[in-house]
N, C-alpha and C. Protein backbone atom coordinates (compact mmCIF):
# COMPACT_ATOMS: atom_id res chain seq x y z
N UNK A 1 11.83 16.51 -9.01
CA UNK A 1 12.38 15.87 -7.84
C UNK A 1 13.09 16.92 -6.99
N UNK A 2 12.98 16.78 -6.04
CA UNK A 2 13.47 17.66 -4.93
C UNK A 2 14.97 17.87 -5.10
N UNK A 3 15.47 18.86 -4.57
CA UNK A 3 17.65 19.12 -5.18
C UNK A 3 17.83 19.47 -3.17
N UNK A 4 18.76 18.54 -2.54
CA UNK A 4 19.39 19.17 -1.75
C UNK A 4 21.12 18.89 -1.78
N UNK A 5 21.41 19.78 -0.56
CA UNK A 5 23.13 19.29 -0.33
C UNK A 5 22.80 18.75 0.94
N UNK A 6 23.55 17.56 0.96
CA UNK A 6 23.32 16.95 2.05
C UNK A 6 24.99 17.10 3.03
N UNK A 7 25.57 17.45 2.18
CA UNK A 7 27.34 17.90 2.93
C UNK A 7 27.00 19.19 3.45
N UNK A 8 25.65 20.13 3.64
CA UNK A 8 25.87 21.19 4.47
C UNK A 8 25.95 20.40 5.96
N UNK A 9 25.31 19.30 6.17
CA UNK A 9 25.38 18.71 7.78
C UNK A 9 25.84 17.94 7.82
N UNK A 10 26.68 17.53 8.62
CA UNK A 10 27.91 16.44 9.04
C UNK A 10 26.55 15.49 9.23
N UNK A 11 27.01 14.33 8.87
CA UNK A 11 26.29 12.90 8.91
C UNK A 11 25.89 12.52 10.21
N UNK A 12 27.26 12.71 11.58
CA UNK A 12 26.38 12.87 12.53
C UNK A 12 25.43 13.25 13.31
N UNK A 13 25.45 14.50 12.54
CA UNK A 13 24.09 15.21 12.87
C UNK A 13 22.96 14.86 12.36
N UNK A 14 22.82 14.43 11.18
CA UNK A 14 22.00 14.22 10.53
C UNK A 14 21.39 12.77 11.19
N UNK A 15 22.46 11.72 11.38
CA UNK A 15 21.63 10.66 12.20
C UNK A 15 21.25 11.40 12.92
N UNK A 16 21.36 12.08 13.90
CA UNK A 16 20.86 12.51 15.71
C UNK A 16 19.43 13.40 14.99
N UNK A 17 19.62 14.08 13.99
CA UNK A 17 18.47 14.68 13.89
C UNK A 17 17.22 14.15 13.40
N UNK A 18 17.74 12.99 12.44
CA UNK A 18 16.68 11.63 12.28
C UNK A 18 15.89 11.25 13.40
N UNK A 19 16.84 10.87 14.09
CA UNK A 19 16.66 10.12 15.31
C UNK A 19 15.39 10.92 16.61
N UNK A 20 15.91 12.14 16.24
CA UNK A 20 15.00 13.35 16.96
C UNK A 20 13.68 13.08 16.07
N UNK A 21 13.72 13.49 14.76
CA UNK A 21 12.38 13.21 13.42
C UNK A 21 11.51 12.53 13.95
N UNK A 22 12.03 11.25 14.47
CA UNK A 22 11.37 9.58 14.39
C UNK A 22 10.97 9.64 15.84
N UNK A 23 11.16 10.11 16.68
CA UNK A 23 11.10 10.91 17.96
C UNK A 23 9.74 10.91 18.58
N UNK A 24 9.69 12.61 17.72
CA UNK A 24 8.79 13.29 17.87
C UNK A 24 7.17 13.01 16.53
N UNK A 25 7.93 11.96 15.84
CA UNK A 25 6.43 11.07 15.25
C UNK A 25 6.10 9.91 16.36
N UNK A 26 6.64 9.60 17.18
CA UNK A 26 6.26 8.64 17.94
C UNK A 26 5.34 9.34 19.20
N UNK A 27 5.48 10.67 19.49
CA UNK A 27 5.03 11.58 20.39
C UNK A 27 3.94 11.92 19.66
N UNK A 28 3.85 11.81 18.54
CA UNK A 28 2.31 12.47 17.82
C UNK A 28 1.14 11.21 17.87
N UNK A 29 -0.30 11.36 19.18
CA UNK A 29 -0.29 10.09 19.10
C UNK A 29 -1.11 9.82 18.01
N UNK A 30 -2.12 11.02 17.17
CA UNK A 30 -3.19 9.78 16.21
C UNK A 30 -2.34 9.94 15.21
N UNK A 31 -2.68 9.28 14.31
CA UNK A 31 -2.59 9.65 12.85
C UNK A 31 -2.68 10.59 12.03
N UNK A 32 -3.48 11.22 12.35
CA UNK A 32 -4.10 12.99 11.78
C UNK A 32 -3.15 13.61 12.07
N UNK A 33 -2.75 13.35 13.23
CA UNK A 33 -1.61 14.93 13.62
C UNK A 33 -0.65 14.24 13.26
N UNK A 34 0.24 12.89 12.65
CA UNK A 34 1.47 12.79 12.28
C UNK A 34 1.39 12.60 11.19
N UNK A 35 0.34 12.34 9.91
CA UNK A 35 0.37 13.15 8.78
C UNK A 35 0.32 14.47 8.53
N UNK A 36 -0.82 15.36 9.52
CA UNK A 36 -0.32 17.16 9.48
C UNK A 36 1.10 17.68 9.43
N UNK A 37 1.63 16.65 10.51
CA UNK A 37 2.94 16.86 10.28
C UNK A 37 3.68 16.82 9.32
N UNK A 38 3.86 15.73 8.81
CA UNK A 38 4.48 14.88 7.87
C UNK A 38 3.97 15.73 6.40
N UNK A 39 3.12 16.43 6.34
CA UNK A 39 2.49 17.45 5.16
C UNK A 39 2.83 18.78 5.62
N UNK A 40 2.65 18.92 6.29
CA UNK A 40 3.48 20.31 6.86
C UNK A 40 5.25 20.38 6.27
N UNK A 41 6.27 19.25 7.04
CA UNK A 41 7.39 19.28 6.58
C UNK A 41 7.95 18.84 5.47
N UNK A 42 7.59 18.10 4.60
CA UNK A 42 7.43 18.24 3.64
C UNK A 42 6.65 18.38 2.25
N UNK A 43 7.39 18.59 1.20
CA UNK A 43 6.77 19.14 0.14
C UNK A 43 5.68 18.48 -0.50
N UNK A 44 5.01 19.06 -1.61
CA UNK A 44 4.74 18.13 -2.34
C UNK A 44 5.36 16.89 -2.95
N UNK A 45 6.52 17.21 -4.00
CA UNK A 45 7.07 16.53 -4.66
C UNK A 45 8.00 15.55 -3.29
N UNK A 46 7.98 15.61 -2.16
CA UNK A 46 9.19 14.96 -1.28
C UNK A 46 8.17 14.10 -0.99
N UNK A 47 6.95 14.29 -0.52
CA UNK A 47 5.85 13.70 -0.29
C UNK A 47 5.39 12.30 -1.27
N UNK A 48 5.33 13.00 -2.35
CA UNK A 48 5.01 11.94 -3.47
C UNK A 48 6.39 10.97 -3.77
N UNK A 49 7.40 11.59 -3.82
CA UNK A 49 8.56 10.29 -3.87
C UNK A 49 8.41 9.21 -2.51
N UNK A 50 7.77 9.85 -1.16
CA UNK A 50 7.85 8.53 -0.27
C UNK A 50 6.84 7.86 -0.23
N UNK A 51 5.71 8.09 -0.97
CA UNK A 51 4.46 7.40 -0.68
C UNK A 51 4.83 6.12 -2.07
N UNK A 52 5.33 6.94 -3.11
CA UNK A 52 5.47 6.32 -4.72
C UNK A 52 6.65 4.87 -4.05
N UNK A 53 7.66 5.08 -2.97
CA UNK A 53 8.79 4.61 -2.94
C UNK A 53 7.79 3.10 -2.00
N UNK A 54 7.14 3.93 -1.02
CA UNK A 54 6.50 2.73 -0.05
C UNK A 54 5.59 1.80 -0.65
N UNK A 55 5.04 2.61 -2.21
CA UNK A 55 4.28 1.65 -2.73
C UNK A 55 4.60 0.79 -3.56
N UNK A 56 5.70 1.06 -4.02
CA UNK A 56 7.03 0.12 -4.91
C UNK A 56 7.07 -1.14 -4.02
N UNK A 57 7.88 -0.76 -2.91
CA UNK A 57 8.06 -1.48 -1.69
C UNK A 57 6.50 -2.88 -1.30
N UNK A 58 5.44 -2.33 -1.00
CA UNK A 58 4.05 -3.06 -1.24
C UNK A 58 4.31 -4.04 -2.60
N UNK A 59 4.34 -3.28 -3.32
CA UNK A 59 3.97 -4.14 -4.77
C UNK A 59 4.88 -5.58 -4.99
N UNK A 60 6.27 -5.21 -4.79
CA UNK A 60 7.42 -6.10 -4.65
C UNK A 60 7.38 -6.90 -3.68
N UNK A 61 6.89 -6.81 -2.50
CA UNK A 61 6.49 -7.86 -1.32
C UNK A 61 5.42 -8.62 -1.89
N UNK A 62 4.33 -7.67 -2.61
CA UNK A 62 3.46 -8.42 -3.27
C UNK A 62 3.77 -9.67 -4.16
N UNK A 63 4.98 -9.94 -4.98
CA UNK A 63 5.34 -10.44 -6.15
C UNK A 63 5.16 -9.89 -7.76
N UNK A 64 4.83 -8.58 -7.19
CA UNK A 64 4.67 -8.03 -8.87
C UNK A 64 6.02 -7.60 -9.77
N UNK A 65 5.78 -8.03 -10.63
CA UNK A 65 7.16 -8.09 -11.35
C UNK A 65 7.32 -6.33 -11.82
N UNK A 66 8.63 -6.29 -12.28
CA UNK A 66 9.44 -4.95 -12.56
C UNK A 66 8.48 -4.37 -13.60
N UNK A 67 7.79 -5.14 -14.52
CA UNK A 67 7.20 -4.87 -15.44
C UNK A 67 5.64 -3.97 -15.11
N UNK A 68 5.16 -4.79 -14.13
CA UNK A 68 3.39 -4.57 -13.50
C UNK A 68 3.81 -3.52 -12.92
N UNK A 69 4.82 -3.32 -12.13
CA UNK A 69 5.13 -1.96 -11.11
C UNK A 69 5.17 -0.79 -12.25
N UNK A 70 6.09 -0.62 -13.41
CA UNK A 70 6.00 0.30 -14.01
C UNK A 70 5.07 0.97 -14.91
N UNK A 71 4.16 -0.64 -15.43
CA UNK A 71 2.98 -0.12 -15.77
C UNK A 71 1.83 0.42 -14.97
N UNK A 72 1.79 0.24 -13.69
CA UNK A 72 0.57 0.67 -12.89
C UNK A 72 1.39 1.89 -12.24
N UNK A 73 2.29 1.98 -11.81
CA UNK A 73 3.04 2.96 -11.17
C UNK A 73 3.89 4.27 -12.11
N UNK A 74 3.83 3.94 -13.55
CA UNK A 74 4.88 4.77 -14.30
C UNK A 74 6.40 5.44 -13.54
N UNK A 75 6.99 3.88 -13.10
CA UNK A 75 8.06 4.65 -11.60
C UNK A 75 9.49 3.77 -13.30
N UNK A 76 10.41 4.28 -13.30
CA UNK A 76 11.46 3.47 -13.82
C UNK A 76 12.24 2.60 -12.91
N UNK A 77 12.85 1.40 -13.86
CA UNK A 77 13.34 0.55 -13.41
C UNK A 77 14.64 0.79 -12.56
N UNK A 78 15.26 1.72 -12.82
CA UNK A 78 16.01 1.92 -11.64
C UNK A 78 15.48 2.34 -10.46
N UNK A 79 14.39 3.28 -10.46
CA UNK A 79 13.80 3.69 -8.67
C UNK A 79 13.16 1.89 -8.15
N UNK A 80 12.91 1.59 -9.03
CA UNK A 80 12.41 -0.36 -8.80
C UNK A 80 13.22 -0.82 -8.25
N UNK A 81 14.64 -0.91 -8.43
CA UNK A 81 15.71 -1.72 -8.65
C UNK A 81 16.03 -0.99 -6.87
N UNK A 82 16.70 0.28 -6.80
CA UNK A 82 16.90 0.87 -6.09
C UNK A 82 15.98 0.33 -4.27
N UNK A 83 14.54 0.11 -4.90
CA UNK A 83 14.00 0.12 -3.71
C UNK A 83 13.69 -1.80 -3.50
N UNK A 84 14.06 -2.31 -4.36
CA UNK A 84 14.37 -3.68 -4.28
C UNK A 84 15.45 -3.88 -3.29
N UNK A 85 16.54 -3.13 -3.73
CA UNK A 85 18.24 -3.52 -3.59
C UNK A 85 17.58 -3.76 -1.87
N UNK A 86 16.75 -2.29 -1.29
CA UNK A 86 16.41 -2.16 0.17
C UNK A 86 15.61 -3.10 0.97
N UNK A 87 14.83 -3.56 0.11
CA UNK A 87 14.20 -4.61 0.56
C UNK A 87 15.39 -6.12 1.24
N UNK A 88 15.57 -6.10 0.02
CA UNK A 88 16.90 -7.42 0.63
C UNK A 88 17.87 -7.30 1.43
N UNK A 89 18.26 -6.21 1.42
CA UNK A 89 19.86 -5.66 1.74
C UNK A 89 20.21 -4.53 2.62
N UNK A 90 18.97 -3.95 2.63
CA UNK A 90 18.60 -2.84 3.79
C UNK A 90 18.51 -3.15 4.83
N UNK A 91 18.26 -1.94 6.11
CA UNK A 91 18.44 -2.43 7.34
C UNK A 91 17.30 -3.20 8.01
N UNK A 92 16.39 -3.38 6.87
CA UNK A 92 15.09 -4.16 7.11
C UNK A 92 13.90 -2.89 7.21
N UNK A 93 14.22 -1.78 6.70
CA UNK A 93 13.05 -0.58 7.39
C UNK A 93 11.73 -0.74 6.32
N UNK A 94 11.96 -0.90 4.67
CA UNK A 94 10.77 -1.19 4.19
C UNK A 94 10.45 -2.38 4.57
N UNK A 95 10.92 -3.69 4.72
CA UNK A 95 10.39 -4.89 5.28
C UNK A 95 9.40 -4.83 6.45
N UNK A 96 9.61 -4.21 7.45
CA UNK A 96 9.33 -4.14 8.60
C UNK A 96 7.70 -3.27 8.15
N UNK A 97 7.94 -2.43 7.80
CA UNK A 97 7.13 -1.24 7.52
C UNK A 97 5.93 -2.15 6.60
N UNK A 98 5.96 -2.98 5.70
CA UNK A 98 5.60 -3.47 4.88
C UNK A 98 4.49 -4.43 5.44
N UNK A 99 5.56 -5.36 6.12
CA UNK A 99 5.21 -6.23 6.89
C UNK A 99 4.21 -6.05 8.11
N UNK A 100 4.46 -4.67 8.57
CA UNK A 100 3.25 -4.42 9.35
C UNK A 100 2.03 -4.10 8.97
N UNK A 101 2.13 -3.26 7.74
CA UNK A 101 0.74 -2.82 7.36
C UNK A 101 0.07 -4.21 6.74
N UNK A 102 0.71 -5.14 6.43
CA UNK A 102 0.35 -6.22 5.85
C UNK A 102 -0.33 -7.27 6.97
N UNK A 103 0.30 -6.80 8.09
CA UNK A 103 -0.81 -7.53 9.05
C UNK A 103 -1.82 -6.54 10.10
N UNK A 104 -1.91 -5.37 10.08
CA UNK A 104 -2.94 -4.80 10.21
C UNK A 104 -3.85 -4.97 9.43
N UNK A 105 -4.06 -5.16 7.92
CA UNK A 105 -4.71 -5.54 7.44
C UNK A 105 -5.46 -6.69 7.06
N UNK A 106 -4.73 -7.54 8.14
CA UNK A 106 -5.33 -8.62 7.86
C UNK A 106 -6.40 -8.96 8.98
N UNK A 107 -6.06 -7.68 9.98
CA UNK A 107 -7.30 -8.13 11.32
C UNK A 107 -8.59 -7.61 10.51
């Protein structure tokens, strides 16, 4: 798993620089070039925790229990729990996120 310090940048920066992140993926217009991106800046292993985290996220919208997620996913019950807590209680960003691919797919 990836190791950073996140106290080298004051929090406000860090929103504003999010905010810039989310930005300049909205400026990338296909897909190709905002995954190049998105593989470019990060790693492998940073990579695989957000795809592993979004698919937690899928599965649990799905109704799959704590149990099916860890057997098909080998993720532990706390990263489960963790990305549950977000689902309910979050600012709605996996919901939303979830929720859309869930109706793109349905055209």
């Amino acid at each position: 798993m990836p190791k950073f310090v996140h106290k080298k940048i004051a929090y406000e920066e860090q929103d504003e620089l999010l905010e810039e992140l989310c930005k300049v993926l909205q400026e990338l217009k296909t897909v190709e070039k905002k995954k190049y991106f998105l593989k470019d800046l990060l790693g492998r292993g940073e990579r695989l925790m957000l795809v592993r985290r979004f698919k937690i996220a899928k599965l649990l919208e799905d109704g799959r229990t704590y149990q099916e997620i860890v057997t098909t996913m080998k993720a532990g019950p706390s990263t489960i729990s963790r990305v549950e807590r977000l689902l309910n209680f979050g600012r709605n960003g996996y919901r939303d996120a979830v929720a859309k691919i869930k109706k793109k797919n349905r055209k």
